[in-house]
Protein backbone atom coordinates (compact mmCIF):
# COMPACT_ATOMS: atom_id res chain seq x y z
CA UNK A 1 67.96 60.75 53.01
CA UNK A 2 70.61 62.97 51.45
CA UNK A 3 71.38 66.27 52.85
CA UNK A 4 71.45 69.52 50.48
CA UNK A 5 75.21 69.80 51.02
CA UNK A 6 76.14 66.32 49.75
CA UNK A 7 73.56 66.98 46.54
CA UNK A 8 75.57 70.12 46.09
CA UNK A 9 79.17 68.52 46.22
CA UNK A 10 77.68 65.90 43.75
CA UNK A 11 76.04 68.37 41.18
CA UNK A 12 79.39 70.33 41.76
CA UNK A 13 81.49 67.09 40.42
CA UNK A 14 79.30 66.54 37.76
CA UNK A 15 79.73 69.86 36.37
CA UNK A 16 83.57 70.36 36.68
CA UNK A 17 84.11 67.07 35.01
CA UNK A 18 81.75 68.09 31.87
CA UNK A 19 79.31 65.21 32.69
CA UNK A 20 76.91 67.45 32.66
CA UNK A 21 74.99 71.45 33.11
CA UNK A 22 74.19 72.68 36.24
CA UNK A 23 70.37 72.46 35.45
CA UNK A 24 70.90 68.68 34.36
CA UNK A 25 72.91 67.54 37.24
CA UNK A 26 69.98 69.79 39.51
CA UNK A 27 67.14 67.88 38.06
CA UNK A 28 68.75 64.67 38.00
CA UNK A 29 69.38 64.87 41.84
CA UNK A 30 66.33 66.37 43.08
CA UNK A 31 68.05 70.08 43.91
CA UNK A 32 66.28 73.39 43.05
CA UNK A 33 69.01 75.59 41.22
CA UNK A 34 68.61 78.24 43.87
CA UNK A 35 69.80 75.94 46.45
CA UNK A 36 72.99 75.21 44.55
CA UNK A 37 73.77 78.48 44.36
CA UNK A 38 73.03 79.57 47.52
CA UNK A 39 75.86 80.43 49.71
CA UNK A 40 75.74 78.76 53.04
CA UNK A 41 74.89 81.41 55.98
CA UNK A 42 77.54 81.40 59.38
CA UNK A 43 77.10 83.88 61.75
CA UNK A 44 80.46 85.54 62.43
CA UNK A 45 79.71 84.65 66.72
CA UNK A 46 79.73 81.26 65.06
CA UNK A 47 82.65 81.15 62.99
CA UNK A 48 84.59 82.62 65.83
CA UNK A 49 83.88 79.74 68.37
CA UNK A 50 84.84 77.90 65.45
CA UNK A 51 88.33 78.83 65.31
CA UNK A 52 88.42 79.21 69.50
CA UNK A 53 87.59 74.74 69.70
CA UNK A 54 90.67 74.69 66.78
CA UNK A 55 92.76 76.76 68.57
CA UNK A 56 91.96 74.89 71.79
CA UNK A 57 92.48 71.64 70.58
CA UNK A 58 95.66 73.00 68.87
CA UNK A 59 97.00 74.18 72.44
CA UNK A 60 96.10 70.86 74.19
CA UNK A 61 96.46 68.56 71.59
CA UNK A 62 95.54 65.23 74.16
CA UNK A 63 92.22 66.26 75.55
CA UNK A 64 89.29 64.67 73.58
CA UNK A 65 85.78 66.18 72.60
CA UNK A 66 84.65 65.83 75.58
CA UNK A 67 87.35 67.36 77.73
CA UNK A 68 87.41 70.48 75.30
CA UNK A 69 83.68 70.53 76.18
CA UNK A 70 84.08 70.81 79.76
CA UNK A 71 86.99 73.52 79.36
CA UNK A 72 84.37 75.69 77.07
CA UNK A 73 81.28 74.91 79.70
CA UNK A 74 83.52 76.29 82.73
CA UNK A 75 83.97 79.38 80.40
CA UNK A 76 80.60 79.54 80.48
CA UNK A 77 79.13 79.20 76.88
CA UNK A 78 76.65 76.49 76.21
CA UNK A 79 77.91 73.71 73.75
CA UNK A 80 77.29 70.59 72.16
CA UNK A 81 79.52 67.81 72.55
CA UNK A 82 78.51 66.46 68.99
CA UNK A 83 79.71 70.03 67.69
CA UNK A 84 82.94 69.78 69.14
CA UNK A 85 83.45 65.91 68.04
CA UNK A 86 82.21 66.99 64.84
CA UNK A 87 84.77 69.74 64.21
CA UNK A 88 87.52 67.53 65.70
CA UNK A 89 86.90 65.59 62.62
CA UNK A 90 86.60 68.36 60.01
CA UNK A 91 89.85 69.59 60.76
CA UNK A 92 91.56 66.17 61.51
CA UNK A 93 92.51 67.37 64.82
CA UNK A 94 92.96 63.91 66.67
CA UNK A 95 94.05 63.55 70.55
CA UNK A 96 97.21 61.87 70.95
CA UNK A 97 97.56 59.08 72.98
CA UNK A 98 100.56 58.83 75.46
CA UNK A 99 103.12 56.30 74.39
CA UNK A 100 103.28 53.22 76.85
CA UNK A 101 106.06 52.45 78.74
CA UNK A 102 107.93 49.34 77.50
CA UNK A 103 108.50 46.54 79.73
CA UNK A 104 111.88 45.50 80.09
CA UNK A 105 112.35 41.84 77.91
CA UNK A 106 114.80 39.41 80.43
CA UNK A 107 117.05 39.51 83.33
C-alpha cells in the first residue's frame, strides 16, 4: 500500500515535468484532487518538539534514538522511540561513532 504523501510527491513530479495535469496524474494514481491540495496539518506543540529532538541531537551529536529518548522521558514528556529514529533520519542527523584507538604495528 502507498501512503497519500508518496501519491502526492509522485502526482507532484508528474506535473512539474509536463507529463501530465494535475487531474490526470490524480486519476491515474488513485488520489482525490482535494487530497493533493490539501496542506498537511502540524500542531505548533508538535512542530516545537520537533525542533527540541534536532536541537538535542545537534548538542549531543553521539547519543542515538534511543538515548535522546531517555533524555526527553526524564523531562517528562511521553515519546516514541520510532519518532525520534524517524526524525534522526529526516534530518540526516547521524550519531558519531568514537574513533578507535590504533594499535601500535612492531617493536
Amino acid at each position: 500500500m502507498v501512503s497519500t504523501a508518496t501519491k502526492r510527491r509522485a502526482v507532484r513530479e508528474s506535473v512539474e515535468n509536463a507529463v501530465a495535469s494535475t487531474a490526470q496524474a490524480c486519476r491515474a494514481l488513485g488520489l482525490a484532487r482535494s487530497s493533493y491540495y490539501r496542506n498537511p496539518k502540524v500542531s505548533e506543540t508538535q512542530r516545537q518538539l520537533h525542533a527540541y529532538i534536532v536541537q538535542l541531537n545537534l548538542d549531543h551529536s553521539r547519543l542515538d534514538y534511543r538515548s535522546i529518548t531517555a533524555l526527553l522521558r526524564c523531562e517528562g514528556l511521553r515519546i516514541n522511540p520510532k519518532r525520534v529514529q524517524r526524525l534522526k533520519h529526516e534530518h540526516e542527523l547521524q550519531t558519531l561513532k568514537c574513533q578507535r584507538r590504533m594499535k601500535r604495528v612492531g617493536p
